[in-house]
PDB file of N, CA and C in Angstrom:
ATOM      1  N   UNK A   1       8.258  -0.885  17.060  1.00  0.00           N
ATOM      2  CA  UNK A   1       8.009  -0.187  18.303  1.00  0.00           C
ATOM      3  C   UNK A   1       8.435   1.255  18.117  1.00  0.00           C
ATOM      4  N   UNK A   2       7.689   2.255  18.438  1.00  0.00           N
ATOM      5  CA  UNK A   2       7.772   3.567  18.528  1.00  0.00           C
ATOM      6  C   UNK A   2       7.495   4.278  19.564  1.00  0.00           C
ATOM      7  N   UNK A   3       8.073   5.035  20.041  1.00  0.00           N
ATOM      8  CA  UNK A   3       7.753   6.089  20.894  1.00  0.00           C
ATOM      9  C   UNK A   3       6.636   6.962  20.983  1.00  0.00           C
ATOM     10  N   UNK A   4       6.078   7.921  22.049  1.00  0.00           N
ATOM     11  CA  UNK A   4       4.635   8.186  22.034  1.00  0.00           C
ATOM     12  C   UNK A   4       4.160   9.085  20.991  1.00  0.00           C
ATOM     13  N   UNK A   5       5.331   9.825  20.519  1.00  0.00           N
ATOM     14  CA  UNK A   5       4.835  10.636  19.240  1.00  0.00           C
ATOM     15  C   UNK A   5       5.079   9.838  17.444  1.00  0.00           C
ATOM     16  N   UNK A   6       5.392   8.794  18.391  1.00  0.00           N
ATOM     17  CA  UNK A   6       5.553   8.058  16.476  1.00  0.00           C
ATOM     18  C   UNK A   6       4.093   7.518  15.671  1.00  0.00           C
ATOM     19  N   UNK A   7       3.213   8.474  15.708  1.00  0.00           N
ATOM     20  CA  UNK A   7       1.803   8.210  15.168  1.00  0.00           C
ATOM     21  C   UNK A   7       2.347   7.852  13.533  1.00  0.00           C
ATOM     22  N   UNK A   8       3.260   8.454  12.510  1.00  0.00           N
ATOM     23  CA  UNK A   8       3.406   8.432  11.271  1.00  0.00           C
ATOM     24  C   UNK A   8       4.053   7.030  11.543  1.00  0.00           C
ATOM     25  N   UNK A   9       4.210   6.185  12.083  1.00  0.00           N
ATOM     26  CA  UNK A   9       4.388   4.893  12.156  1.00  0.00           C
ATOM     27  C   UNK A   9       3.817   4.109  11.555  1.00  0.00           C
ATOM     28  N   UNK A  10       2.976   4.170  12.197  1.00  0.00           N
ATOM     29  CA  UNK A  10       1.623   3.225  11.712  1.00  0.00           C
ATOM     30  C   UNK A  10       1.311   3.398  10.445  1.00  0.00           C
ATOM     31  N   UNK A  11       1.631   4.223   9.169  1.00  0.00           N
ATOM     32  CA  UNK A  11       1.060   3.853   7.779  1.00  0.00           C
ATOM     33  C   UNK A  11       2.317   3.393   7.745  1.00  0.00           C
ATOM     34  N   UNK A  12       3.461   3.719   7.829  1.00  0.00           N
ATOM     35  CA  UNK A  12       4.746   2.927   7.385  1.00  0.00           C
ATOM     36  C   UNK A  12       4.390   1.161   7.712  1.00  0.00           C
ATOM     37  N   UNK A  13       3.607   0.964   9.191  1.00  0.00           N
ATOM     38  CA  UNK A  13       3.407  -0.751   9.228  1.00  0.00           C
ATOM     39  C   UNK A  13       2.543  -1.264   7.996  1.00  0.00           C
ATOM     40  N   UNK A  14       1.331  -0.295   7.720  1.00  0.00           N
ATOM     41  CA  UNK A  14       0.370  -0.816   6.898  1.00  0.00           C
ATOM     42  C   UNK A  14       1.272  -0.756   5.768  1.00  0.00           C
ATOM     43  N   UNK A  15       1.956  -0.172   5.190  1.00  0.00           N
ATOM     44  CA  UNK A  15       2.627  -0.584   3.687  1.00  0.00           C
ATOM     45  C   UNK A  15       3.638  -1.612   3.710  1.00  0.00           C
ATOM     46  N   UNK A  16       4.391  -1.962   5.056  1.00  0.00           N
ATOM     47  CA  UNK A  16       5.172  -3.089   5.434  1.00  0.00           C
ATOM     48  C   UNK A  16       4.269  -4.439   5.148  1.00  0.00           C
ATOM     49  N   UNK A  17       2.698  -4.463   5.571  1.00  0.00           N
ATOM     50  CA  UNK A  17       2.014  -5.093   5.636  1.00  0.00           C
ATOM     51  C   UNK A  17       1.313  -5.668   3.988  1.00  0.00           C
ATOM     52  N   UNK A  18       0.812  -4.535   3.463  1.00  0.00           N
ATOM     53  CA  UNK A  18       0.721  -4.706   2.093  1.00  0.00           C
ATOM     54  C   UNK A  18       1.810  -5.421   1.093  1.00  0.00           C
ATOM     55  N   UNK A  19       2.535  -4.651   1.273  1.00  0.00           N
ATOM     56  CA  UNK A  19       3.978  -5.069   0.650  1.00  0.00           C
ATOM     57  C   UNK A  19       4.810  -6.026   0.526  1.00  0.00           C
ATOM     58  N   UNK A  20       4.997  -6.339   1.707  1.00  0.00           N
ATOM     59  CA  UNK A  20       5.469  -7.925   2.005  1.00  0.00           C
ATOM     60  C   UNK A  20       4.813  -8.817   2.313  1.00  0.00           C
ATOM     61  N   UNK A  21       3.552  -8.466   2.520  1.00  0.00           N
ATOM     62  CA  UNK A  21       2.227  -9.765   3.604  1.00  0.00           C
ATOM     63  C   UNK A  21       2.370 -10.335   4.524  1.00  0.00           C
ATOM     64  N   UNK A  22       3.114  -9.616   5.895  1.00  0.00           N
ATOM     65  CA  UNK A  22       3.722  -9.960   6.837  1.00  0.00           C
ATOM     66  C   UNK A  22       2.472  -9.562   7.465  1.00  0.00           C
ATOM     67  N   UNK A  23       3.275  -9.881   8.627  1.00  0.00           N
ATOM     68  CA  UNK A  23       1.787  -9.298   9.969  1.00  0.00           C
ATOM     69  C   UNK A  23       2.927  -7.957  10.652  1.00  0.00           C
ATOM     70  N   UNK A  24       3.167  -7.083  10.345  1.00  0.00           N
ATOM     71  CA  UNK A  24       3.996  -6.070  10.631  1.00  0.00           C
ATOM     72  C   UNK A  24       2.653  -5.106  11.745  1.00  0.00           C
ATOM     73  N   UNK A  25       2.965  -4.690  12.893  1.00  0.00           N
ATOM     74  CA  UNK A  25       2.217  -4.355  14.110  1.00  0.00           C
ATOM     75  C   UNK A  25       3.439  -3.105  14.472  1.00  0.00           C
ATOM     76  N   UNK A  26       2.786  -2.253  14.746  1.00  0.00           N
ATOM     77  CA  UNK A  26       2.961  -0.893  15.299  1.00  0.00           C
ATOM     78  C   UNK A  26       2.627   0.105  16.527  1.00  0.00           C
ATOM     79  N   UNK A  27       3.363  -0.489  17.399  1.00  0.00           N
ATOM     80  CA  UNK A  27       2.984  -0.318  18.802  1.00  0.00           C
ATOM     81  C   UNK A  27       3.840   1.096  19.765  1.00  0.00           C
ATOM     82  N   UNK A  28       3.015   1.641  19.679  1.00  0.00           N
ATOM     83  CA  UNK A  28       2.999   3.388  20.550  1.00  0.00           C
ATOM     84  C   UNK A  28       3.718   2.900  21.773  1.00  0.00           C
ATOM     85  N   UNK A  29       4.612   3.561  22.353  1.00  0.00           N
ATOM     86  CA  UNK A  29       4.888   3.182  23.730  1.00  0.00           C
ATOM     87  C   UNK A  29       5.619   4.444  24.591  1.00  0.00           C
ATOM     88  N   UNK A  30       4.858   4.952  25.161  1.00  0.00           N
ATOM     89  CA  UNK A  30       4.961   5.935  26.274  1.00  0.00           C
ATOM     90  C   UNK A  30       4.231   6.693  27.192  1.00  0.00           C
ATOM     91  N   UNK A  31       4.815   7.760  28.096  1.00  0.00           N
ATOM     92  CA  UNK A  31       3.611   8.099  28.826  1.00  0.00           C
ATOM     93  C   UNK A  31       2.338   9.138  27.763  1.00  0.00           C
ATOM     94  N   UNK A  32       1.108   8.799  28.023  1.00  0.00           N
ATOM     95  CA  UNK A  32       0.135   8.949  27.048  1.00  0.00           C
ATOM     96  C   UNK A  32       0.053   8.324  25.824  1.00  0.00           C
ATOM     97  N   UNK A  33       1.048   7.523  25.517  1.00  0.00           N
ATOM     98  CA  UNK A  33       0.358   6.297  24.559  1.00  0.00           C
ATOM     99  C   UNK A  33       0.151   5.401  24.886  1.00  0.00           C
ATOM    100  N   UNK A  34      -0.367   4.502  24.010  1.00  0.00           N
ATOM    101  CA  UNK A  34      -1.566   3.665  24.402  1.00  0.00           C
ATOM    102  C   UNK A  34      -0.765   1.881  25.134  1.00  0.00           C
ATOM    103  N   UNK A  35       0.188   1.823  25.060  1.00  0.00           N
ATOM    104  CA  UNK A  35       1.110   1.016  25.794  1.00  0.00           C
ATOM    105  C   UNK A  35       2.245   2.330  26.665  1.00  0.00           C
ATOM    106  N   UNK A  36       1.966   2.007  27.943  1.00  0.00           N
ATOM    107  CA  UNK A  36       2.330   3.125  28.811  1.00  0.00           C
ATOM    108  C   UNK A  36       3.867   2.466  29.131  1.00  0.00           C
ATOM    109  N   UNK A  37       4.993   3.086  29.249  1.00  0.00           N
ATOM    110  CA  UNK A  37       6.251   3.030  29.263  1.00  0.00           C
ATOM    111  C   UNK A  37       6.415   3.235  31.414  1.00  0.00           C
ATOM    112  N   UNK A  38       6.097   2.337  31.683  1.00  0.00           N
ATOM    113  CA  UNK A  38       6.379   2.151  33.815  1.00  0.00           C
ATOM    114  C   UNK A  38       7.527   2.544  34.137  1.00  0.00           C
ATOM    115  N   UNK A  39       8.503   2.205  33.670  1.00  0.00           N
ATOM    116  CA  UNK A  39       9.913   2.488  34.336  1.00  0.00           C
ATOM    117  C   UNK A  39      10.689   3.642  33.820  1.00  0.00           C
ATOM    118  N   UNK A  40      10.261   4.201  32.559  1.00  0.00           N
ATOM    119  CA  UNK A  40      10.669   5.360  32.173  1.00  0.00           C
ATOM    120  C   UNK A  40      11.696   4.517  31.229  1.00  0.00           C
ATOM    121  N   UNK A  41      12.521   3.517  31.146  1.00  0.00           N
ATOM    122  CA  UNK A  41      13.447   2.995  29.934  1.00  0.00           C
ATOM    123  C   UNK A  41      13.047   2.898  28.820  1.00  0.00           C
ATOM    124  N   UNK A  42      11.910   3.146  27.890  1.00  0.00           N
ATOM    125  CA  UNK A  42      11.953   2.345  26.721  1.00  0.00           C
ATOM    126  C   UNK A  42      12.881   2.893  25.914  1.00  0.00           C
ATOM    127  N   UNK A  43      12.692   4.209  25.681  1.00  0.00           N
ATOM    128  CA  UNK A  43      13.858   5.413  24.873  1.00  0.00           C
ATOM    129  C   UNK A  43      15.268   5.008  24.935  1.00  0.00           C
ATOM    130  N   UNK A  44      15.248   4.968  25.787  1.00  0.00           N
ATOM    131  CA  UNK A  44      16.858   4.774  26.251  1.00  0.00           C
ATOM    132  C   UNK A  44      17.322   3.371  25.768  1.00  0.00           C
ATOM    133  N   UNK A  45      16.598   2.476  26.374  1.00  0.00           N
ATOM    134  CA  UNK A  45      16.700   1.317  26.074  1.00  0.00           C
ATOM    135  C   UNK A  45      17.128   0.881  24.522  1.00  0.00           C
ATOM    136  N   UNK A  46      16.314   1.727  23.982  1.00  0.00           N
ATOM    137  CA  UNK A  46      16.110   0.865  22.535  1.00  0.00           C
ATOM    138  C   UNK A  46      16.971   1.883  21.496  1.00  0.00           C
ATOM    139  N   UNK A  47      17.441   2.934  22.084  1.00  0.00           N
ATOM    140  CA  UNK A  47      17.812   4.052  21.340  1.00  0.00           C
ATOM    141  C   UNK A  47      17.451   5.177  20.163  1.00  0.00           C
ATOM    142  N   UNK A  48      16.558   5.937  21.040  1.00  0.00           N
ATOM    143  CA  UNK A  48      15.550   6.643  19.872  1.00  0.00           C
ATOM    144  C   UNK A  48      14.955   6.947  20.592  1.00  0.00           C
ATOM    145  N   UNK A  49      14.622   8.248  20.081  1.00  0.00           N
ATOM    146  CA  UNK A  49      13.892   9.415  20.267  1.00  0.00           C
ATOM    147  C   UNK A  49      12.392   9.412  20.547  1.00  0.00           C
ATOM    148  N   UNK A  50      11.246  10.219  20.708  1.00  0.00           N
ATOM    149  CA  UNK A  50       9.870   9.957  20.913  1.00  0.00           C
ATOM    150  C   UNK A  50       9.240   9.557  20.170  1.00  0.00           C
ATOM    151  N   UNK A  51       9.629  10.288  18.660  1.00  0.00           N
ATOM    152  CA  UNK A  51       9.456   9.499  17.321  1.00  0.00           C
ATOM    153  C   UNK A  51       9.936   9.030  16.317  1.00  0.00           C
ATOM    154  N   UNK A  52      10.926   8.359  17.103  1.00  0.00           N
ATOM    155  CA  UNK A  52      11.855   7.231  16.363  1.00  0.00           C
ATOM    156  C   UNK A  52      10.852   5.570  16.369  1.00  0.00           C
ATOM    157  N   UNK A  53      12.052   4.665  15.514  1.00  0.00           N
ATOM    158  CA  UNK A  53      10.941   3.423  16.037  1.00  0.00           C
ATOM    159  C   UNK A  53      12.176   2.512  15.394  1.00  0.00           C
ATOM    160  N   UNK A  54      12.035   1.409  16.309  1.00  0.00           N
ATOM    161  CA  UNK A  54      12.585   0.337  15.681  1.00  0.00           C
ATOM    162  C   UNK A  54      11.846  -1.231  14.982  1.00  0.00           C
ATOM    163  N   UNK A  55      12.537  -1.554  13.974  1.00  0.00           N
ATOM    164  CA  UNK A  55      11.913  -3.306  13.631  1.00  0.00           C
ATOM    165  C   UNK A  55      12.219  -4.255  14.169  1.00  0.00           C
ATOM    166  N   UNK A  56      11.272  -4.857  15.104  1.00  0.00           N
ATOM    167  CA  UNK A  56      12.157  -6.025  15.917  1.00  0.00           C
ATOM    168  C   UNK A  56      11.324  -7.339  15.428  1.00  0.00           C
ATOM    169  N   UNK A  57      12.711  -8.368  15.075  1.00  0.00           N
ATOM    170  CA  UNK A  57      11.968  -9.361  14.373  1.00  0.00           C
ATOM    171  C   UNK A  57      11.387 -10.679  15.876  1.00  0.00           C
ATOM    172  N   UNK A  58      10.444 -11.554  15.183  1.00  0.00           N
ATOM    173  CA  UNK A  58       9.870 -12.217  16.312  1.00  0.00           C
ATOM    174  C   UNK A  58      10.601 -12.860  16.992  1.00  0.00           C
ATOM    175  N   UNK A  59      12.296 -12.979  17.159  1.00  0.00           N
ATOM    176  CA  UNK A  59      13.262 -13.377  17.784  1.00  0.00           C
ATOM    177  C   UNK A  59      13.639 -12.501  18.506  1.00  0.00           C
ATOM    178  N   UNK A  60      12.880 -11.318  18.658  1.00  0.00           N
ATOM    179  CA  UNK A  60      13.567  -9.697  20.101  1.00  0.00           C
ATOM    180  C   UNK A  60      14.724  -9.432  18.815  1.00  0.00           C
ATOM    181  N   UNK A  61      15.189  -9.492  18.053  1.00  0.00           N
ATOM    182  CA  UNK A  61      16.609  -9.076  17.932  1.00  0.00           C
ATOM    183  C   UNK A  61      15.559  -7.118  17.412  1.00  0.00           C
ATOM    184  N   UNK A  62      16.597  -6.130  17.622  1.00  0.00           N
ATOM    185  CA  UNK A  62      16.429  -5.378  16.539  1.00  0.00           C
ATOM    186  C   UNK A  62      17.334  -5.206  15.254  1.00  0.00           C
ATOM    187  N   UNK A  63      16.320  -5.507  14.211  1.00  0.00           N
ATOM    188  CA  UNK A  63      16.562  -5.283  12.822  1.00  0.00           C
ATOM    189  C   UNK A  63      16.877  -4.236  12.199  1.00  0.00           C
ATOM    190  N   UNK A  64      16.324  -3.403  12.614  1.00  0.00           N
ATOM    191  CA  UNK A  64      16.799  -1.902  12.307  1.00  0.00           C
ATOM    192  C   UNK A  64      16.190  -0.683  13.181  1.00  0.00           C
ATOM    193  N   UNK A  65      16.501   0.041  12.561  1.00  0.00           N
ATOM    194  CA  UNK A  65      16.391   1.483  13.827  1.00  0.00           C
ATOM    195  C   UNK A  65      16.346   2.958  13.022  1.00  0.00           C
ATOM    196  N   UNK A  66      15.520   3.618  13.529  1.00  0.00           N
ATOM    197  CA  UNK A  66      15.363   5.063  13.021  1.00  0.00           C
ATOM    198  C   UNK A  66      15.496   5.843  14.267  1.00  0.00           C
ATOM    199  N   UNK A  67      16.678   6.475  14.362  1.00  0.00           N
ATOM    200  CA  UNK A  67      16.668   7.474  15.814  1.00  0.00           C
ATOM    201  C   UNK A  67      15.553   8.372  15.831  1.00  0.00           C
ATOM    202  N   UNK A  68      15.014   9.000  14.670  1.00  0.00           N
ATOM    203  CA  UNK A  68      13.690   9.930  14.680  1.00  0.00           C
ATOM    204  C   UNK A  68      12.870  10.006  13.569  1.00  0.00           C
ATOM    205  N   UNK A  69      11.812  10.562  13.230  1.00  0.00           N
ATOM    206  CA  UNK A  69      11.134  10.331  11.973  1.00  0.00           C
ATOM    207  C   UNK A  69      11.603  11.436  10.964  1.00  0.00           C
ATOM    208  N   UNK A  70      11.665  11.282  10.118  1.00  0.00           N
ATOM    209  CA  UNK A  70      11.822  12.143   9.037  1.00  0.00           C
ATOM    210  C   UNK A  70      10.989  11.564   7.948  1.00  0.00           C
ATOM    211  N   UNK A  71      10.743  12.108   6.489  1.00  0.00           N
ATOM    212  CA  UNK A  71      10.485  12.148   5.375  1.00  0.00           C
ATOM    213  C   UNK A  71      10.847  10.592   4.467  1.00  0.00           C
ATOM    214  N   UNK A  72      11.946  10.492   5.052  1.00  0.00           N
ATOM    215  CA  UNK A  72      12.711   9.245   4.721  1.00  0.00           C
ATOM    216  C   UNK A  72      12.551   8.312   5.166  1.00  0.00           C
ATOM    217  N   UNK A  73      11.950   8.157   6.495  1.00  0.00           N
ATOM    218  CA  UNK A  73      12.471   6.619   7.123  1.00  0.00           C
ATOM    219  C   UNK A  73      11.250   5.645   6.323  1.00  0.00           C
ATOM    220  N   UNK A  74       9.913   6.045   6.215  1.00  0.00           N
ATOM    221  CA  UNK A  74       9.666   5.059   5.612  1.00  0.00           C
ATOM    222  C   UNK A  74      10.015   4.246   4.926  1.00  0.00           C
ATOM    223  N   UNK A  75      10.398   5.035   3.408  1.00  0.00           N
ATOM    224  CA  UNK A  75      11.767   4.178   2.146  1.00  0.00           C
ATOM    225  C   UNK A  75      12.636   3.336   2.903  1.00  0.00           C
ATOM    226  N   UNK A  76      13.503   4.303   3.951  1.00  0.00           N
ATOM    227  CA  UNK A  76      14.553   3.434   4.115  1.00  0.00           C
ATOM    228  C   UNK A  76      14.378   2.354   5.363  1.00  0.00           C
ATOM    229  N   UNK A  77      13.088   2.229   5.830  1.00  0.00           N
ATOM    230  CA  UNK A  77      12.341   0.860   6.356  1.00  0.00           C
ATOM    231  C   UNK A  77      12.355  -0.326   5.297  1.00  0.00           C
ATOM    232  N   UNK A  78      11.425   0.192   4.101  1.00  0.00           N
ATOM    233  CA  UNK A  78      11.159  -0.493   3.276  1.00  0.00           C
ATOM    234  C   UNK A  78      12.428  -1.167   2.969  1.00  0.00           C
ATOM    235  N   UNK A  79      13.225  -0.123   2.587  1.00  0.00           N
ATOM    236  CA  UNK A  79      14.737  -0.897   1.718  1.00  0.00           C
ATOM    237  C   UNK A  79      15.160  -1.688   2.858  1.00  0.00           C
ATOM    238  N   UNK A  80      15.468  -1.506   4.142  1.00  0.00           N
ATOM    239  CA  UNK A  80      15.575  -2.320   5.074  1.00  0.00           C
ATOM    240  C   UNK A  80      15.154  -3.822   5.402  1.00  0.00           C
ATOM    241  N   UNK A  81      14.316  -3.819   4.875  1.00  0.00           N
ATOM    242  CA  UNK A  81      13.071  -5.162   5.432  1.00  0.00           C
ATOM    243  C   UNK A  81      13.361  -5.640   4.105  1.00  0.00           C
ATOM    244  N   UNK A  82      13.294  -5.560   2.693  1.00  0.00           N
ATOM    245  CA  UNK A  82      13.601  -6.135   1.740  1.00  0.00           C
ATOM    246  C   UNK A  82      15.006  -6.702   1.504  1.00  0.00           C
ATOM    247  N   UNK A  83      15.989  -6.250   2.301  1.00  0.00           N
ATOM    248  CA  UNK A  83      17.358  -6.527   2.555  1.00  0.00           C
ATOM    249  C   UNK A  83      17.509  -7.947   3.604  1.00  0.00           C
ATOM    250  N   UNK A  84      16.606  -7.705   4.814  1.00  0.00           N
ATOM    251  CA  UNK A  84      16.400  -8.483   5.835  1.00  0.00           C
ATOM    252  C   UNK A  84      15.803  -9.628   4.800  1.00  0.00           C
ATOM    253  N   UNK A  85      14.599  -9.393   4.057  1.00  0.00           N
ATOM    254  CA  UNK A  85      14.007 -10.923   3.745  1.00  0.00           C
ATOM    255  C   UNK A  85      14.661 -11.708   2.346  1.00  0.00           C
ATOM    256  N   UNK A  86      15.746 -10.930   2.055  1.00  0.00           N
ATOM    257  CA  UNK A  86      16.185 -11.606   0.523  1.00  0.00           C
ATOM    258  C   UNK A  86      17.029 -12.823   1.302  1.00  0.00           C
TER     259      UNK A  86
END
């Protein structure tokens, strides 16, 4: 889950997807993206920025967290999720 400016998200899911052969989904959420944020909490809620994003596994828990995007978070998704599935 990402915030409305986390468009560089979405290739980070597709290489989550490749990579591990998960069904890894990448979902925009705010005002003007394409899942609209009603109450104004998601940010807050989840902790992170517009284009931050977190991994939440199919149990709600979150797995990990990027307060914003940088250069890096992809890798350190990746190293993340390979940590989670060993």
């Amino acid at each position: 889950l990402t915030g409305a400016l986390g468009e560089p998200w979405k290739k980070v899911a597709q290489s989550l997807r490749e990579r591990f052969g998960l069904d890894v989904q990448c979902h925009l959420i705010g005002q003007g993206a394409p899942l609209d944020d009603y109450e104004g909490t998601f940010l807050k809620r989840y902790g992170i920025q517009q284009d931050g994003a977190v991994l939440v596994r199919p149990d709600g828990w979150v797995a990990w967290r990027a307060l914003r995007w940088s250069d890096q978070a992809g890798p350190r998704v990746v190293d993340a999720l390979s940590k989670i599935l060993a």
